[in-house]
N, C-alpha and C. Protein backbone atom coordinates (compact mmCIF):
# COMPACT_ATOMS: atom_id res chain seq x y z
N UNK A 1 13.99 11.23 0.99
CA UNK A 1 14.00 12.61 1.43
C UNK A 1 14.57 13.46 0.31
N UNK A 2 13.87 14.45 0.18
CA UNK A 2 14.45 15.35 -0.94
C UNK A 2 15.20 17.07 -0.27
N UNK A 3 16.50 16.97 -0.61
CA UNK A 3 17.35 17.92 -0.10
C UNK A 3 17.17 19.05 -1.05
N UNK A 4 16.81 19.10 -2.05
CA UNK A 4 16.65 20.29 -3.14
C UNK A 4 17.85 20.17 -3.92
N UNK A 5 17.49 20.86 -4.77
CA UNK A 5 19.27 20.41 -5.81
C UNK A 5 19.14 19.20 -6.16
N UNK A 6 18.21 18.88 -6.54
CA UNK A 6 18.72 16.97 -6.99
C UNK A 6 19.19 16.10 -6.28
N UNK A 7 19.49 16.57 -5.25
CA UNK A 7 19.47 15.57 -3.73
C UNK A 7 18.91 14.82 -3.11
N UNK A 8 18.55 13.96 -3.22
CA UNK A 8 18.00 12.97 -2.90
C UNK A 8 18.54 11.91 -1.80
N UNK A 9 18.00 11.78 -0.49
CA UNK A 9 18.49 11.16 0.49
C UNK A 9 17.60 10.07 1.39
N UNK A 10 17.51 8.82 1.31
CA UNK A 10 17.39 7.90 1.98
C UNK A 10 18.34 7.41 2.95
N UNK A 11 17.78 6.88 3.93
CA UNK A 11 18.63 6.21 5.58
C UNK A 11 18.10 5.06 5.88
N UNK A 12 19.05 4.22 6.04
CA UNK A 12 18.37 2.79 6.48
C UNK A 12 19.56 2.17 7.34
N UNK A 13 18.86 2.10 8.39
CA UNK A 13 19.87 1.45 9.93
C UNK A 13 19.98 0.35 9.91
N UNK A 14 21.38 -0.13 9.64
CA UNK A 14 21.65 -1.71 10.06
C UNK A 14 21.86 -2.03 11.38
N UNK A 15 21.56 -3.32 11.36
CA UNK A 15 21.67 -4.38 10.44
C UNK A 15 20.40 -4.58 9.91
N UNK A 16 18.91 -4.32 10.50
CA UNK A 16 17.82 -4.12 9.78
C UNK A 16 17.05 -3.26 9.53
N UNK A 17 16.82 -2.77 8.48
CA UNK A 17 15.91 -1.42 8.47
C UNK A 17 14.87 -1.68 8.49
N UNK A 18 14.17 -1.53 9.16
CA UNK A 18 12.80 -1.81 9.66
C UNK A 18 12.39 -3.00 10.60
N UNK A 19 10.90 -3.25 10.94
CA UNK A 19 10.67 -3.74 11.97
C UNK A 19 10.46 -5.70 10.96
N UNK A 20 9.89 -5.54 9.69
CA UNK A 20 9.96 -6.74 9.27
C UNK A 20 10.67 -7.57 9.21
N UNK A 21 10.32 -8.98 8.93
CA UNK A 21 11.51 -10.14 8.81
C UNK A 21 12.44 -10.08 7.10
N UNK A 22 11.48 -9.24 6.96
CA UNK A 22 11.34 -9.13 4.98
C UNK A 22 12.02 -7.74 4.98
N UNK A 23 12.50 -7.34 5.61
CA UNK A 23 12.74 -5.69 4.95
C UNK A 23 14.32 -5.49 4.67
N UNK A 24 14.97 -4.90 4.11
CA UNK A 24 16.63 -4.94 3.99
C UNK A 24 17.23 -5.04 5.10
N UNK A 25 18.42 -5.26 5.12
CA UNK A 25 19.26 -5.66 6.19
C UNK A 25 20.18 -6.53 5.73
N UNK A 26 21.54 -6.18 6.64
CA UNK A 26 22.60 -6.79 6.13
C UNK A 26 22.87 -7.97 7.52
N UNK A 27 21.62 -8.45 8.25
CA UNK A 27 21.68 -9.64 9.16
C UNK A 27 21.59 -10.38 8.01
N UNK A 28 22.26 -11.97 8.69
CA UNK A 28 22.32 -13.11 7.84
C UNK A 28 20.89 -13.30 7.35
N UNK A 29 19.45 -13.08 7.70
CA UNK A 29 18.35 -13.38 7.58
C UNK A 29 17.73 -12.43 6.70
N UNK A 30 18.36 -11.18 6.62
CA UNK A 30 17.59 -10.00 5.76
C UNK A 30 17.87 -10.40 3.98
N UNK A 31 16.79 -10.01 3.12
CA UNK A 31 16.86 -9.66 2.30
C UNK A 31 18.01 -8.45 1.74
N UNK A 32 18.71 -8.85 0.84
CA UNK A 32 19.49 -7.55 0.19
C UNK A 32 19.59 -6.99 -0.79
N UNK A 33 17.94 -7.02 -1.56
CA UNK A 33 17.84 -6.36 -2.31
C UNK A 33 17.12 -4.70 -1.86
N UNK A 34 17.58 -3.95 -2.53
CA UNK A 34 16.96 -2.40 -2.24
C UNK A 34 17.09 -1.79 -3.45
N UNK A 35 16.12 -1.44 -3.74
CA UNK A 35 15.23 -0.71 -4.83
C UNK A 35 15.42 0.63 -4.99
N UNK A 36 16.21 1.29 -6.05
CA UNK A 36 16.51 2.74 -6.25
C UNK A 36 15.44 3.06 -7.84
N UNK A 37 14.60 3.97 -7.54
CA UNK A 37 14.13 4.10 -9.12
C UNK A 37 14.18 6.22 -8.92
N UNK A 38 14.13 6.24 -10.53
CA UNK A 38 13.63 7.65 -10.83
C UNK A 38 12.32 7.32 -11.36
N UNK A 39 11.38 8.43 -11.61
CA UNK A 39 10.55 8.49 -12.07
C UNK A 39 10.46 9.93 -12.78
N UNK A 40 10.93 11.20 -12.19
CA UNK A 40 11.57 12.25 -13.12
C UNK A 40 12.18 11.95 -14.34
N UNK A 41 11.75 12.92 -15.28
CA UNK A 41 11.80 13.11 -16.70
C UNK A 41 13.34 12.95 -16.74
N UNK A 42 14.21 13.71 -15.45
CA UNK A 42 15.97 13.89 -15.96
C UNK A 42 16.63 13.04 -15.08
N UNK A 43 17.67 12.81 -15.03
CA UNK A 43 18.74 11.65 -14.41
C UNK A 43 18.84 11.88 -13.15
N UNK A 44 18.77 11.22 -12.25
CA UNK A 44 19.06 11.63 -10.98
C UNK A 44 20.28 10.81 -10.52
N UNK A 45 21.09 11.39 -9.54
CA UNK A 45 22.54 10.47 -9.09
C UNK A 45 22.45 9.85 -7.91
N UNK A 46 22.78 8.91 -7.35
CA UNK A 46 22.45 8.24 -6.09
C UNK A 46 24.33 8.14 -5.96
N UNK A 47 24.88 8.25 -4.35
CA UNK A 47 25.33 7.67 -3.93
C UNK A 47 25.33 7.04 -2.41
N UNK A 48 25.98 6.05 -2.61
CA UNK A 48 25.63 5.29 -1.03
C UNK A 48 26.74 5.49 -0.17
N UNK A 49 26.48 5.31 1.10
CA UNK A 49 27.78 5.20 1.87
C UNK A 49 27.11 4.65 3.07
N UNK A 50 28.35 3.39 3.24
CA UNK A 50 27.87 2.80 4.68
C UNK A 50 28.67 2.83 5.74
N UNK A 51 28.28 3.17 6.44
CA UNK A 51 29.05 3.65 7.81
C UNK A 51 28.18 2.34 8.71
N UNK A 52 29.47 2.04 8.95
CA UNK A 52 29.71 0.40 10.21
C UNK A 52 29.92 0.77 11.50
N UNK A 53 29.14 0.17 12.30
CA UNK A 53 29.02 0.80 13.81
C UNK A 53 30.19 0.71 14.46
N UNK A 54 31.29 -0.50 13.65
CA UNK A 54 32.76 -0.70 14.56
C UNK A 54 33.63 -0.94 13.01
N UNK A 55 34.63 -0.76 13.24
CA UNK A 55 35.52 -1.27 12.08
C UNK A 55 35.98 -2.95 11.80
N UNK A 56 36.13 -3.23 11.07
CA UNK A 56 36.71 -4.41 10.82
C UNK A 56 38.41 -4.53 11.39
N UNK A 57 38.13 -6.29 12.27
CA UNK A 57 39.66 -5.68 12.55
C UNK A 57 40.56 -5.64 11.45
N UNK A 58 41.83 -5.55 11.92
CA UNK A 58 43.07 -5.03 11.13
C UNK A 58 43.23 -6.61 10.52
N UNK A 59 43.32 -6.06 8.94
CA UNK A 59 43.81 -7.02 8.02
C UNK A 59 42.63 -8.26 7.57
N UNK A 60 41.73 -7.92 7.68
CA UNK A 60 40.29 -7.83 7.66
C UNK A 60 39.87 -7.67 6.43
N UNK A 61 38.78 -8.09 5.51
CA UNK A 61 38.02 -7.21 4.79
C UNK A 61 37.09 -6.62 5.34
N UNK A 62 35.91 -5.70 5.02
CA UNK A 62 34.88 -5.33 5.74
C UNK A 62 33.80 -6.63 5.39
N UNK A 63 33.13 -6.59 4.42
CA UNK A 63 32.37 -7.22 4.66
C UNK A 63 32.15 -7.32 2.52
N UNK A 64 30.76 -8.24 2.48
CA UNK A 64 30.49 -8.18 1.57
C UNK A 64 29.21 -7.68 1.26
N UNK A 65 29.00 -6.38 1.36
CA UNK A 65 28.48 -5.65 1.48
C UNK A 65 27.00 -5.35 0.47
N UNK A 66 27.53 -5.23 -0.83
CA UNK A 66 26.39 -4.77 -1.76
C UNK A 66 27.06 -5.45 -3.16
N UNK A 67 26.37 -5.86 -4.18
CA UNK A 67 26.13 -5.87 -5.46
C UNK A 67 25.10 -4.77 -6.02
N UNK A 68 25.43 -4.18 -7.36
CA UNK A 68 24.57 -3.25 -7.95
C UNK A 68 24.75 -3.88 -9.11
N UNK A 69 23.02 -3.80 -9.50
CA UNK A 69 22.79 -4.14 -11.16
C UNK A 69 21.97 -2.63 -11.12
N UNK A 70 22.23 -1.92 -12.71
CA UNK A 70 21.29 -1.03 -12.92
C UNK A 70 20.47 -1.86 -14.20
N UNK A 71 19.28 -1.57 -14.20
CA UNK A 71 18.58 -2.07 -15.15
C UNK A 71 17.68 -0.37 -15.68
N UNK A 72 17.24 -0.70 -16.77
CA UNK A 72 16.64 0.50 -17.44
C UNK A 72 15.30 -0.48 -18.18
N UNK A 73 14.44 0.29 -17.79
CA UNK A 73 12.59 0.12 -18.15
C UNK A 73 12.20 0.98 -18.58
N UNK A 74 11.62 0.85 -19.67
CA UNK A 74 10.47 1.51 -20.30
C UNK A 74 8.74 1.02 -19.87
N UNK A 75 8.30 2.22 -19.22
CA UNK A 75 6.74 1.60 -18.39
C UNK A 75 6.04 1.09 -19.33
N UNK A 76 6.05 1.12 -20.56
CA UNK A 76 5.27 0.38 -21.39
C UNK A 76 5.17 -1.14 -21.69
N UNK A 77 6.96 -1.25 -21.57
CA UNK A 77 7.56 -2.76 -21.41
C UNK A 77 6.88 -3.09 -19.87
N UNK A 78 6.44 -2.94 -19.16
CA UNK A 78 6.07 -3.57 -17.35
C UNK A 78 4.63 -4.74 -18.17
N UNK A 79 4.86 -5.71 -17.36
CA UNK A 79 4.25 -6.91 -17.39
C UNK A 79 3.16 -6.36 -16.89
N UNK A 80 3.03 -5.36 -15.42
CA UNK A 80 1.81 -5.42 -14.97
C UNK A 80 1.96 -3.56 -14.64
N UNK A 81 0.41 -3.35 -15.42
CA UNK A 81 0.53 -1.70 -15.26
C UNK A 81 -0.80 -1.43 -14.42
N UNK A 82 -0.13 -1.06 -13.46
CA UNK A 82 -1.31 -0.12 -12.20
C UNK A 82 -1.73 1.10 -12.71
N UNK A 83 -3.11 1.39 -13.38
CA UNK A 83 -3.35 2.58 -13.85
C UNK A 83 -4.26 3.83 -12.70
N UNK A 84 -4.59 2.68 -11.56
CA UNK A 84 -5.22 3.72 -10.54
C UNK A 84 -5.00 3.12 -9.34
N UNK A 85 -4.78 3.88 -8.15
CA UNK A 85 -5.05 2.98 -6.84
C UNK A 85 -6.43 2.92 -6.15
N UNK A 86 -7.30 4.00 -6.32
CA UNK A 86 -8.38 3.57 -5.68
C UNK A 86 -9.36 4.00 -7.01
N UNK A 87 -10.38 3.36 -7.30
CA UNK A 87 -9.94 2.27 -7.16
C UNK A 87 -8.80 1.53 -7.67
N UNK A 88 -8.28 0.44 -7.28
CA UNK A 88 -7.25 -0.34 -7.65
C UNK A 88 -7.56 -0.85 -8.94
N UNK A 89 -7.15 -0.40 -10.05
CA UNK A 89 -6.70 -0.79 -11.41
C UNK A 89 -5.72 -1.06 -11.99
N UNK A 90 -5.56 -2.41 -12.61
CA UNK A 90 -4.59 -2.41 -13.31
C UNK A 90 -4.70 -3.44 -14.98
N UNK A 91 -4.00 -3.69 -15.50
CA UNK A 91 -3.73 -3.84 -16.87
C UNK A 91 -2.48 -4.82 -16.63
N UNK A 92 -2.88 -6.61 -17.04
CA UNK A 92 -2.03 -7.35 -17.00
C UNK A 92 -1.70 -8.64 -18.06
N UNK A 93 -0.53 -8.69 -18.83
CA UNK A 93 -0.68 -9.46 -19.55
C UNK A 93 0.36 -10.18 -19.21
N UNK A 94 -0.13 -11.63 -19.76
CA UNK A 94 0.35 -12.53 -19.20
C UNK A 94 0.20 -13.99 -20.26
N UNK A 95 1.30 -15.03 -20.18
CA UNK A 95 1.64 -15.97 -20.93
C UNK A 95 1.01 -16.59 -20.60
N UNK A 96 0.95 -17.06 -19.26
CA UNK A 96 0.64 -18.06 -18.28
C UNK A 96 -0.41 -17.61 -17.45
N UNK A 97 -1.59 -18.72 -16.76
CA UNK A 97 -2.19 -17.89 -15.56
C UNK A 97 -1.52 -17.68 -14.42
N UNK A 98 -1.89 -17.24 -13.54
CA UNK A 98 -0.89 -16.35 -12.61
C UNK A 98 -1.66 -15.55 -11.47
N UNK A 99 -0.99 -14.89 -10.19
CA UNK A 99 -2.19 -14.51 -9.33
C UNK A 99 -1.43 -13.18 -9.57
N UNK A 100 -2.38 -12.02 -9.37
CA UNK A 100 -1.49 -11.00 -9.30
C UNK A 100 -1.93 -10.67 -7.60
N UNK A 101 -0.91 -10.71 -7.02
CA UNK A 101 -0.76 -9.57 -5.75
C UNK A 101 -0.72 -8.15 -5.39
N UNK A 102 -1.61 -7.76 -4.91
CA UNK A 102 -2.12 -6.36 -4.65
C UNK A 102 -1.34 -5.38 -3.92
N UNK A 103 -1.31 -4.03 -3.76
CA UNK A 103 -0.59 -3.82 -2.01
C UNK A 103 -1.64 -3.47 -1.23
N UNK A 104 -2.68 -4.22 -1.16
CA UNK A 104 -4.08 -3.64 -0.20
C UNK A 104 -4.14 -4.75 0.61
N UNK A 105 -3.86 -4.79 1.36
CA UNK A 105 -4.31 -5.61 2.85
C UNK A 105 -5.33 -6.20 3.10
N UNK A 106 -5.29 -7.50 2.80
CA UNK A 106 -6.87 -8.26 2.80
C UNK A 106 -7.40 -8.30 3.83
N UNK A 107 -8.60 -8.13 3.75
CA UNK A 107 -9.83 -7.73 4.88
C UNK A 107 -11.52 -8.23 3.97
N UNK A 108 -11.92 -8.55 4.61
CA UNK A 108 -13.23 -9.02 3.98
C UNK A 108 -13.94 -8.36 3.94
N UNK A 109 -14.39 -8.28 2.58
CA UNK A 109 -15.24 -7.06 2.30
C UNK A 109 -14.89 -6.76 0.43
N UNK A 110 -13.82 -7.04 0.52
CA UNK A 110 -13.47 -6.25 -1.32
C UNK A 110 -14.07 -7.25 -2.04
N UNK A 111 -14.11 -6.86 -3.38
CA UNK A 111 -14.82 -6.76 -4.77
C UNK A 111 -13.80 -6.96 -5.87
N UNK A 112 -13.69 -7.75 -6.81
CA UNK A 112 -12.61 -8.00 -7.87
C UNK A 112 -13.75 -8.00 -8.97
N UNK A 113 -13.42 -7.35 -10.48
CA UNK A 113 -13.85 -7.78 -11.18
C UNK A 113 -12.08 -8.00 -12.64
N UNK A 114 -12.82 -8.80 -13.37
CA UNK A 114 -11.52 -9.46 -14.16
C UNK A 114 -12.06 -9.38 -15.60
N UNK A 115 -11.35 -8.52 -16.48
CA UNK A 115 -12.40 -8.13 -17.42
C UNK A 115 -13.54 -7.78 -17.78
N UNK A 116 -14.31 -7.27 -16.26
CA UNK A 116 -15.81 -7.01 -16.38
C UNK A 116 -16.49 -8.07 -15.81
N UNK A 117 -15.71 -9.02 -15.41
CA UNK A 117 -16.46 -9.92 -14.60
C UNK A 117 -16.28 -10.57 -13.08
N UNK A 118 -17.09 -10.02 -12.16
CA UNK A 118 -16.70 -10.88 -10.94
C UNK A 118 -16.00 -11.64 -10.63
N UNK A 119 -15.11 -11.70 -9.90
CA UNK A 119 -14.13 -12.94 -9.52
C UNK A 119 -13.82 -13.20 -8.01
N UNK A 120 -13.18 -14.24 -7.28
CA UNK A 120 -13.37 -13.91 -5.81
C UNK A 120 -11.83 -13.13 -5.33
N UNK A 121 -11.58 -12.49 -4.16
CA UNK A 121 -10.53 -12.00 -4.07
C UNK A 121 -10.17 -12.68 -3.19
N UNK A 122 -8.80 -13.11 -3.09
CA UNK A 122 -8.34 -14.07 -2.52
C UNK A 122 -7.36 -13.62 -1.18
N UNK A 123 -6.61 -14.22 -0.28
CA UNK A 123 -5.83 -13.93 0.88
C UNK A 123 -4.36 -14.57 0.23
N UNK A 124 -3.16 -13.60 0.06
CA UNK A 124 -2.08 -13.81 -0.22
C UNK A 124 -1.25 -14.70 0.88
N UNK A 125 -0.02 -15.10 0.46
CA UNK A 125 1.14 -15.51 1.81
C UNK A 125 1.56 -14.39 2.75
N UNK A 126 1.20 -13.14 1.94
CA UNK A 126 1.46 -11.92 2.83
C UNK A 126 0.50 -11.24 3.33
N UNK A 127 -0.86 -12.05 3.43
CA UNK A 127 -2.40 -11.31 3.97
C UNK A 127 -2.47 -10.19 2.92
N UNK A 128 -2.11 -10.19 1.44
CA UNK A 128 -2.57 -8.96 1.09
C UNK A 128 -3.81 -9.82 -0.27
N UNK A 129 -4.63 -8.69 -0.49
CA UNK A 129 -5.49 -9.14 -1.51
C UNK A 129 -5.41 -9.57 -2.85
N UNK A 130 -5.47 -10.63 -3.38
CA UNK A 130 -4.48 -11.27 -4.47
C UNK A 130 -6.05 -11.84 -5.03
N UNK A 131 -5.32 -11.79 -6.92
CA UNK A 131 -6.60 -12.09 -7.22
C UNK A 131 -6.10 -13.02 -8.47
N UNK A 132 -6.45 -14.53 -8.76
CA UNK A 132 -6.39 -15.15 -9.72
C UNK A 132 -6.62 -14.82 -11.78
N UNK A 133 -5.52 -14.52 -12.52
CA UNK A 133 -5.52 -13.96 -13.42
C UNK A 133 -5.40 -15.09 -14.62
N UNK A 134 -5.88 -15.16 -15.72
CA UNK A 134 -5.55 -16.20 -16.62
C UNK A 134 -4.71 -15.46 -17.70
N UNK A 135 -4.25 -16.22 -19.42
CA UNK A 135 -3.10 -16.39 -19.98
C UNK A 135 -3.98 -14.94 -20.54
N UNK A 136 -3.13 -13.92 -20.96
CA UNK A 136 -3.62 -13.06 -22.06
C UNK A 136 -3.64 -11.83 -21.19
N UNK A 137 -4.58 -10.99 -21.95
CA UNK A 137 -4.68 -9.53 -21.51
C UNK A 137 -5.79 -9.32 -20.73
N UNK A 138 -5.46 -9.54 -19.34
CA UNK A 138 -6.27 -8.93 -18.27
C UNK A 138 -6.59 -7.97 -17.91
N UNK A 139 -7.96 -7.21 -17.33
CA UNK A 139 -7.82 -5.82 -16.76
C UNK A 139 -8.49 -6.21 -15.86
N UNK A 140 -8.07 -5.85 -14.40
CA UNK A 140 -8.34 -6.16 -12.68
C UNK A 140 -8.98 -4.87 -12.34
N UNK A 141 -10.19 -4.82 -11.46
CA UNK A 141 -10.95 -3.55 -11.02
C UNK A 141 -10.93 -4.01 -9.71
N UNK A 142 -10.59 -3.45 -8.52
CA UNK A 142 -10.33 -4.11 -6.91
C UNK A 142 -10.54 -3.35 -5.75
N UNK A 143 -11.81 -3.08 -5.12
CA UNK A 143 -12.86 -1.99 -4.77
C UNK A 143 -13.17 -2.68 -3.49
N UNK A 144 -13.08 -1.88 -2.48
CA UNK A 144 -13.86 -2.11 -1.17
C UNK A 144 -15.26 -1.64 -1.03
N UNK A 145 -16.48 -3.23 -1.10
CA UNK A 145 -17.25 -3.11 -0.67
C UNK A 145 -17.76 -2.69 0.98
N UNK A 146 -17.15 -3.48 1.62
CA UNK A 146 -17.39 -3.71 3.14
C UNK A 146 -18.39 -4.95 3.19
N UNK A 147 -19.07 -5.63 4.20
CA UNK A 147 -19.14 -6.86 4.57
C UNK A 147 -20.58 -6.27 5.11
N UNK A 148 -21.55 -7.60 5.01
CA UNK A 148 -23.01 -6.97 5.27
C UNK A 148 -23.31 -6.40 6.78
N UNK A 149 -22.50 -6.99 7.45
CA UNK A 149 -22.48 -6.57 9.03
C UNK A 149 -22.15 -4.99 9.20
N UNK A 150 -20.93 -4.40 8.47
CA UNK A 150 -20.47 -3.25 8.46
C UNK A 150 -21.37 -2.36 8.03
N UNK A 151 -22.41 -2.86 6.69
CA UNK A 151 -23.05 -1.91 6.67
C UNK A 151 -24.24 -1.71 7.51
N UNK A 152 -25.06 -2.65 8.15
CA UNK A 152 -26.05 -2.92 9.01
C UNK A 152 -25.31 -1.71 10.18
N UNK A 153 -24.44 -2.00 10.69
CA UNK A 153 -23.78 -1.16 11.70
C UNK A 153 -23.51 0.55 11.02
N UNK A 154 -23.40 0.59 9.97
CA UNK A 154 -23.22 1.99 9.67
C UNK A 154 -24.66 2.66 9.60
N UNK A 155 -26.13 1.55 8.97
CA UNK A 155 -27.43 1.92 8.76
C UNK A 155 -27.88 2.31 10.33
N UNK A 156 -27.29 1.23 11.06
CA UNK A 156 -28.28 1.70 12.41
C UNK A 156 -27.52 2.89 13.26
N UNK A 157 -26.06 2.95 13.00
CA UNK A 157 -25.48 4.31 13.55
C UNK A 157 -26.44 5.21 12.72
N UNK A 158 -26.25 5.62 11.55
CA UNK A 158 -26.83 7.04 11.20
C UNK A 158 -28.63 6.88 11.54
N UNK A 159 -29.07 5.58 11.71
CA UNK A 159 -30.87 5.64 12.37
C UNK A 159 -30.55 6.32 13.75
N UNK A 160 -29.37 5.93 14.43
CA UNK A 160 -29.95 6.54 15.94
C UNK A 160 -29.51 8.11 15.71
N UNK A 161 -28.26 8.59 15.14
CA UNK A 161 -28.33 9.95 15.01
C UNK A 161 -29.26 10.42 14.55
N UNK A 162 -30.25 10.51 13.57
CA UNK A 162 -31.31 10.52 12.95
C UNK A 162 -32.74 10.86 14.25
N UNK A 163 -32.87 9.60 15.06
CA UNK A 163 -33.81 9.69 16.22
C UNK A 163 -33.09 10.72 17.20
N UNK A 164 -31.61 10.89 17.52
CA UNK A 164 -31.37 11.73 18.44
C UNK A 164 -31.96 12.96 18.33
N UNK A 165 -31.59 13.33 16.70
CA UNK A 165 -31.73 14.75 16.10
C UNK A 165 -33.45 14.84 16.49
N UNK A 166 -33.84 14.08 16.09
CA UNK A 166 -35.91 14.16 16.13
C UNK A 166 -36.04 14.35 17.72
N UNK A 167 -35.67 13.39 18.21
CA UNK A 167 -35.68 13.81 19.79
C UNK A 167 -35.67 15.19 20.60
N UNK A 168 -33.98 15.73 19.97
CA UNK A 168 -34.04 17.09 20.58
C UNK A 168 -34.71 18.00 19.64
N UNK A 169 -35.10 18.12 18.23
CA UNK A 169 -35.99 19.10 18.03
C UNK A 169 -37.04 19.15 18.17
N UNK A 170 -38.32 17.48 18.70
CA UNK A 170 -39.27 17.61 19.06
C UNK A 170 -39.44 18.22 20.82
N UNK A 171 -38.06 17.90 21.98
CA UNK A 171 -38.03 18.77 22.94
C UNK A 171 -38.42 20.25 23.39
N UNK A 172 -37.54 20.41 21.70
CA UNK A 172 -37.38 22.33 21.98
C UNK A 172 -38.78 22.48 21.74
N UNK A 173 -39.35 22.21 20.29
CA UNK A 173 -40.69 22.28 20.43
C UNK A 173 -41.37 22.40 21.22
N UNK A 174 -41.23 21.66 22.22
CA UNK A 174 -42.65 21.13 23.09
C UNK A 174 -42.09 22.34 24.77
N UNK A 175 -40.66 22.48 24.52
CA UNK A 175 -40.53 23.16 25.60
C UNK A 175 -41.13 24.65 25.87
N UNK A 176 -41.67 24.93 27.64
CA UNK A 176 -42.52 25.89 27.33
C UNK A 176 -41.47 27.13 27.38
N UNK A 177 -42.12 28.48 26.73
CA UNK A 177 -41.41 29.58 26.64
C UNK A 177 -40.78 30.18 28.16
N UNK A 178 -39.92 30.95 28.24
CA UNK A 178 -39.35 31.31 29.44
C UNK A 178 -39.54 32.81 29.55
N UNK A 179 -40.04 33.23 30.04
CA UNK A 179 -40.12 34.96 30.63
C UNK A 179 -39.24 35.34 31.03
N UNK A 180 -38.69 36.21 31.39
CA UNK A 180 -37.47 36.91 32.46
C UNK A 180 -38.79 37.76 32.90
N UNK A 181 -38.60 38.01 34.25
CA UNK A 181 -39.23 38.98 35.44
C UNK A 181 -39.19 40.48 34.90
N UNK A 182 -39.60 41.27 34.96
CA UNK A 182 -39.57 42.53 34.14
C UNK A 182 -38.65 43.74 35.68
C-alpha cells in the first residue's frame, strides 16, 4: 500500500498470512521468508512492527521472531530475466540444464518455444507451467494457444450467433408492413 510520502505499507496477519500452506507465517509450518524489494530509482525505508495478539508471559522472551539479510542486485546480474508477461518472455542463462518455472498456471493449451524452437510445456510441483531449459543462453517464448476442443466450441458459438443474426434479419424482411388505421 502506498501512503504518499514514501510510505509504503504492507499487513500480514499472524500467525498466517494468507490462505496457503506456503505463504508467511510465524506457525511452526509457515515459511519465514518475506520479500521486501524497491524497484524506484531512490531508497525507500521499510520498517516493521509486530504486534502479538497476547504478550509473552513475565520473564519470557517473545519469541524468535525475524532474521534480516539485505542483499543488493543489479537486474543485469539476475540469472533469469522476464522481459514480457504476455506474452511470457524471458532470457535465461544457465550452467547447468534446469526447468525454469513460470507464474502462469498450467492448463492445457500453452505453447513454449526455446530459442525458436518448440518444446513441450510441462506441469510443475506447484501446477504452474514449467518448461525444460538446457546449459547456456536460453530465450523462452510461453503463449496460450487453447486446446482443439476450445476452439471448435468458440467456432460453433460465433456459427450460431452468426445464424441467429441471419434468422432475425431474414424475419424482418419477410415481415409484412403494418398500417395504422387513418
Amino acid at each position: 500500500l502506498d501512503f504518499g510520502g514514501g510510505v509504503h505499507r504492507r499487513v500480514y496477519y499472524m500467525p498466517a498470512a494468507g490462505n496457503s500452506e506456503k505463504s508467511f507465517g510465524v506457525a511452526p509450518t509457515r515459511p519465514k521468508t518475506l520479500a521486501f524489494w524497491n524497484s524506484a530509482p531512490e531508497e525507500l525505508k521499510y520498517a516493521w512492527n509486530f504486534v502479538a495478539d497476547k504478550p509473552p508471559a513475565p520473564g519470557t522472551p517473545f519469541s524468535d521472531f525475524a532474521r534480516v539479510h539485505f542483499r543488493t542486485y543489479r537486474l543485469e546480474d539476475l540469472q533469469v530475466k522476464v522481459r514480457s508477461f504476455v506474452p511470457y518472455r524471458a532470457e535465461v542463462a544457465l550452467v547447468s540444464p534446469a526447468y525454469l518455472e513460470t507464474s502462469r498456471v498450467f492448463i492445457p493449451g500453452y505453447a513454449a518455444t526455446l530459442n525458436g524452437q518448440p518444446v513441450p510445456v510441462e506441469v510443475s510441483p506447484e501446477n504452474l507451467a514449467m518448461i525444460h531449459l538446457g546449459a547456456g543462453e536460453n530465450r523462452v517464448e510461453l503463449t496460450y494457444r487453447g486446446t482443439w476442443p476450445m476452439k471448435l466450441a468458440i467456432a460453433l458459438s460465433a456459427a450460431a450467433w452468426i445464424v441467429l443474426v441471419l434468422i432475425v434479419l431474414f424475419r424482418q424482411s419477410r415481415a409484412p408492413a403494418v398500417r395504422e388505421a387513418a
